[in-house]
Every structure is written in C-alpha cells, then in structure tokens.
C-alpha atoms as a PDB file:
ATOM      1  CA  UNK A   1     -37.396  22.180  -6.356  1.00  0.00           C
ATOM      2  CA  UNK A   2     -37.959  25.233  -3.707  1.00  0.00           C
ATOM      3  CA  UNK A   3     -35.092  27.298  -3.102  1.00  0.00           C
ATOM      4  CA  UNK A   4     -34.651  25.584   0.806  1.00  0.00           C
ATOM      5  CA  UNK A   5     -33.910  22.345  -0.248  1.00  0.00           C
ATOM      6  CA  UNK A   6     -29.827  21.527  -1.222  1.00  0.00           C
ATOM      7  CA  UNK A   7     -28.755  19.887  -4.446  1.00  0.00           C
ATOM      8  CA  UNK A   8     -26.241  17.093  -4.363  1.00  0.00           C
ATOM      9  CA  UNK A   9     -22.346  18.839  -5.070  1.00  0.00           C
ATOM     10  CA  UNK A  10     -21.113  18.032  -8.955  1.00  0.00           C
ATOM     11  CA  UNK A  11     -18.286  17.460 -10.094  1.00  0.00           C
ATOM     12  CA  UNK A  12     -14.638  17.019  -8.485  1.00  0.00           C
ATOM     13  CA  UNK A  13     -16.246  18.283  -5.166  1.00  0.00           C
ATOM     14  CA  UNK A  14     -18.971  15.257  -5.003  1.00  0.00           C
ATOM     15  CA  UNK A  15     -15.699  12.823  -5.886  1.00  0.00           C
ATOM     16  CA  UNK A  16     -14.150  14.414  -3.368  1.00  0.00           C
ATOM     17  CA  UNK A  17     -16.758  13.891  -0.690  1.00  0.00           C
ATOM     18  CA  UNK A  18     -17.349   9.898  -1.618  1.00  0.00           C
ATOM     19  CA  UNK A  19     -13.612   9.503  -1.130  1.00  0.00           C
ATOM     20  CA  UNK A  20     -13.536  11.420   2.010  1.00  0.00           C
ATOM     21  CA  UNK A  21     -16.551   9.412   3.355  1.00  0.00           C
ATOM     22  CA  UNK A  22     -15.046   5.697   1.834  1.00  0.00           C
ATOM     23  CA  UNK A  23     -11.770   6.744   3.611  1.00  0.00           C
ATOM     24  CA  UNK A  24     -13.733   7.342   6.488  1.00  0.00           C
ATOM     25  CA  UNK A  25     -15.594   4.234   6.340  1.00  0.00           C
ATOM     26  CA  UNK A  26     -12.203   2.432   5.976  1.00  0.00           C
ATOM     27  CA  UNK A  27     -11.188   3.826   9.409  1.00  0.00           C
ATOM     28  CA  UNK A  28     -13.831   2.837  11.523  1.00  0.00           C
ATOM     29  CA  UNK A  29     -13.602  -0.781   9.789  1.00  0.00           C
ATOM     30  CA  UNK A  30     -10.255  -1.026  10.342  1.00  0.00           C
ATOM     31  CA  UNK A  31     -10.977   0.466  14.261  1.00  0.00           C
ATOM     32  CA  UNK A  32     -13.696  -2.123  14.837  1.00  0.00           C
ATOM     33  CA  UNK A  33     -11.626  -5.144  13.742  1.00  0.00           C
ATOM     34  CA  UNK A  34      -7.927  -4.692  15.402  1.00  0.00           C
ATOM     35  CA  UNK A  35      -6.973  -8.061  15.803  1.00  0.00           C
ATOM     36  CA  UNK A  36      -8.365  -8.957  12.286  1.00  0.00           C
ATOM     37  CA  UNK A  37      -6.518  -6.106  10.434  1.00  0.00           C
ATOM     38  CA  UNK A  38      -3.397  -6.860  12.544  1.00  0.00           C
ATOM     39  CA  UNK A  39      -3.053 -10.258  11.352  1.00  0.00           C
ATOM     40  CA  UNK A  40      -4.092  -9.282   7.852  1.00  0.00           C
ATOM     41  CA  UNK A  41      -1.534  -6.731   7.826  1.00  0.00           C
ATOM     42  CA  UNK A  42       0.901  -8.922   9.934  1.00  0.00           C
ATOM     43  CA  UNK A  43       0.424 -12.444   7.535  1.00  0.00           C
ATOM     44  CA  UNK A  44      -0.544 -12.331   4.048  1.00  0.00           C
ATOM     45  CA  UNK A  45      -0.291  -8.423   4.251  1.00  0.00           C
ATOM     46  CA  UNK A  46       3.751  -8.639   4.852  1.00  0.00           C
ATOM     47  CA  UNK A  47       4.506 -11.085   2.523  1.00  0.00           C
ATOM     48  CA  UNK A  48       2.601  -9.736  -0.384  1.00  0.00           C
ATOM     49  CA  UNK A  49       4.283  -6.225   0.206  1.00  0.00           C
ATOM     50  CA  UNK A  50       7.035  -7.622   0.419  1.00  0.00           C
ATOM     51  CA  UNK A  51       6.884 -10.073  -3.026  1.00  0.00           C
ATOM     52  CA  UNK A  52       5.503  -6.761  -4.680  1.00  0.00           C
ATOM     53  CA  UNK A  53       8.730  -4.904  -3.596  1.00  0.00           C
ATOM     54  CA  UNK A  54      11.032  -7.740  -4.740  1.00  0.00           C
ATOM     55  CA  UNK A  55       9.471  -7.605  -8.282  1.00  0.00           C
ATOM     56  CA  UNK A  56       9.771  -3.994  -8.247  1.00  0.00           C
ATOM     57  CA  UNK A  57      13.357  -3.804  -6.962  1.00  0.00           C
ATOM     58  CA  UNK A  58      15.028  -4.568 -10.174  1.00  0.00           C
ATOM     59  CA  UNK A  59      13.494  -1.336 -11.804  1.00  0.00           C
ATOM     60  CA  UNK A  60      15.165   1.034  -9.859  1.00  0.00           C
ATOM     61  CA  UNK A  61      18.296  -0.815  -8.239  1.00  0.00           C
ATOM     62  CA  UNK A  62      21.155   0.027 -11.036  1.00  0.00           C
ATOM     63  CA  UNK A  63      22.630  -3.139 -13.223  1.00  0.00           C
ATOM     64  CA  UNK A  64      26.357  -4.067 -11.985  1.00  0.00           C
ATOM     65  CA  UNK A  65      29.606  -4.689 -13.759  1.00  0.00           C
ATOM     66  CA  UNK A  66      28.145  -8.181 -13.963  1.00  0.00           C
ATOM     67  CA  UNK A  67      24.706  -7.269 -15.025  1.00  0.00           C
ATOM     68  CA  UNK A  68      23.012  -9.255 -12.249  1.00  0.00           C
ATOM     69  CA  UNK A  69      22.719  -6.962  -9.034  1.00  0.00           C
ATOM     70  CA  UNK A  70      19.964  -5.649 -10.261  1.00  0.00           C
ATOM     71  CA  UNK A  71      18.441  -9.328  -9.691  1.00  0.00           C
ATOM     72  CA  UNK A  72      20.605 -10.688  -7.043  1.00  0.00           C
ATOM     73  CA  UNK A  73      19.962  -7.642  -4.321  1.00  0.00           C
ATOM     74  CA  UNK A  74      16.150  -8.143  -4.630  1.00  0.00           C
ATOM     75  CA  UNK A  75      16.843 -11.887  -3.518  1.00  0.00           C
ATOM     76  CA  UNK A  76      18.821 -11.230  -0.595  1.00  0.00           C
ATOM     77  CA  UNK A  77      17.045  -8.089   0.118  1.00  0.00           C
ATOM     78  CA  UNK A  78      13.263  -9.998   0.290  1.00  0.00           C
ATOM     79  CA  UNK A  79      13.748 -11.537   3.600  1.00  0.00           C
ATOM     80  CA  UNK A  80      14.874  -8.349   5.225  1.00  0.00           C
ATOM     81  CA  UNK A  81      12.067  -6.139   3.778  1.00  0.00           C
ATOM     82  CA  UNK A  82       9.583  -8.943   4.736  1.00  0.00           C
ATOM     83  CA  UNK A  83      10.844  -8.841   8.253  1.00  0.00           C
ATOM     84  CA  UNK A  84      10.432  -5.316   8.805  1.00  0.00           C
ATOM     85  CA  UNK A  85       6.758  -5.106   6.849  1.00  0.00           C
ATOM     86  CA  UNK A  86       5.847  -8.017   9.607  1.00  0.00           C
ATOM     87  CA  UNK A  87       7.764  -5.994  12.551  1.00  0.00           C
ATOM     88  CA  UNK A  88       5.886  -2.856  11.498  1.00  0.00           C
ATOM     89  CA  UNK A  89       2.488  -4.553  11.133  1.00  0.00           C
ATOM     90  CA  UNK A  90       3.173  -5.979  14.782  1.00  0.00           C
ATOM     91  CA  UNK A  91       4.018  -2.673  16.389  1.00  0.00           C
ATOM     92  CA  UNK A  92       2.371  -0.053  14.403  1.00  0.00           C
ATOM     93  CA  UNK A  93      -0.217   1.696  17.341  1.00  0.00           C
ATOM     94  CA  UNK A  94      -1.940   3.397  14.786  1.00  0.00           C
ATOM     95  CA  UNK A  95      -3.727   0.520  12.611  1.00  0.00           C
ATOM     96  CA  UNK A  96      -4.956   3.106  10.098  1.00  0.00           C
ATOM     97  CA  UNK A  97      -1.969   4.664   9.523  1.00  0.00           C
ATOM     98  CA  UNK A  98      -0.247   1.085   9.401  1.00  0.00           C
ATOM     99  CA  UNK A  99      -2.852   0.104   6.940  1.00  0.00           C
ATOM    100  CA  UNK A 100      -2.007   3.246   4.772  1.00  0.00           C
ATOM    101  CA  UNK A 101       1.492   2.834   4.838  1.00  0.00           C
ATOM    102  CA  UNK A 102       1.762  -0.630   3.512  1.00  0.00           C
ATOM    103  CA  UNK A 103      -0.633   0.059   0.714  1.00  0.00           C
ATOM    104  CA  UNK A 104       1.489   3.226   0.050  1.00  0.00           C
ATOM    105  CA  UNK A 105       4.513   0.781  -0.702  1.00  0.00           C
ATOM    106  CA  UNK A 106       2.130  -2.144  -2.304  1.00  0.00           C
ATOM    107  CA  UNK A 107       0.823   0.855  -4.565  1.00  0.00           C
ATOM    108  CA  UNK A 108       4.489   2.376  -5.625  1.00  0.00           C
ATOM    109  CA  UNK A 109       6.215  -0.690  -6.464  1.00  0.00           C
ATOM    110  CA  UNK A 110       3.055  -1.879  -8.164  1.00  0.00           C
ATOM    111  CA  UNK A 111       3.314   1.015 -10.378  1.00  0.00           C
ATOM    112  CA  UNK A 112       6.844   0.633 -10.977  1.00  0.00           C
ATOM    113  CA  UNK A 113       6.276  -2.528 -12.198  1.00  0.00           C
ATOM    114  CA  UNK A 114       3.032  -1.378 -14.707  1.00  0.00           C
ATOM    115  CA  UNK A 115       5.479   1.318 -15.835  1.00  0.00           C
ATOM    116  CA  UNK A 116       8.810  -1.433 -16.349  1.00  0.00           C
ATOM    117  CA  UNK A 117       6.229  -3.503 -18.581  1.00  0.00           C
ATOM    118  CA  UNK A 118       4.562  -1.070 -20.316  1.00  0.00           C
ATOM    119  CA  UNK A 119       7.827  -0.080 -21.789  1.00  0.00           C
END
C-alpha cells in the first residue's frame, strides 16, 4: 500500500460513519416517498405506537388503592394516545423528524416492556 492511498477508519469511528450514512440513507427514503411514509406513519404506524405504549403503560403508571389503575388507565388512555400519534403523523412538516419521533416512543416503551419481563 503507498503512503497516498487512505485506509478504511477502524473501530467506533467506521461504526460511526455506517450509522451516519444508514441515517442518511433513511432521510432521503423517507424524502422521496412522502405520501408513502405519511400513511405508514399515519395507519399501521399510529396504532402500533400506540398498542406498544398501552403494554408499556402499566410499568410505570403506579398501582391504586384498588390495585387496578395501573391496568385500567392504559385502557382508557389507548384511544387518546392513538389519536394524537395519528394527529401528529398527519401534521408533522418534517417527515424525518416525524419518523424519528414515533420510533423514539415505539423504542422506549418497547424497552420498558423487555425490562418489566426480564424481571
């Protein structure tokens, strides 16, 4: 190898350029396609944000004197969060930053939930 020629980066700097580059990627798909994403987002998107945040609910939402609000709130709550996932997917300008912020909450409450069975 002559001394002009540049070696691939190692390590957490060559992870750190593929993610920059997928995320990148991700952008310009989601750019391309706006109607696509939008219903995406809007449709199935919504409601399984919005099933992953009812399972997740009864982690953090404290038990009652009755020992069921943990489980009842999530119930009534499910339709409201649902509606404002859809509302926000309908809206949102910014289709990346939509994308990113429902996959933020899909993400959180999935790992609330991994955590709750894991013990």
């Amino acid at each position: 190898m002559s001394a002009t020629e540049e070696t691939e980066p190692a390590g957490p700097q060559a992870r750190t350029q593929g993610l920059q580059s997928y995320i990148a990627r991700t952008g310009a798909a989601i750019d391309r396609h706006p109607v696509l994403t939008r219903t995406i987002l809007a449709g199935p998107g919504a409601l399984l944000v919005a099933f992953v945040f009812l399972a997740g609910m009864p982690v953090w939402v404290p038990v009652g004197a009755a020992g069921v609000d943990n489980i009842v709130f999530p119930l009534v709550l499910a339709p409201l969060f649902w509606a404002v996932a859809f509302t926000y997917s309908c809206i949102e300008e910014n289709l990346t930053r939509g994308t990113a912020v429902m996959s933020a909450v899909l993400l959180a409450n999935a790992a609330l939930i991994a955590t709750a069975l894991a013990g």
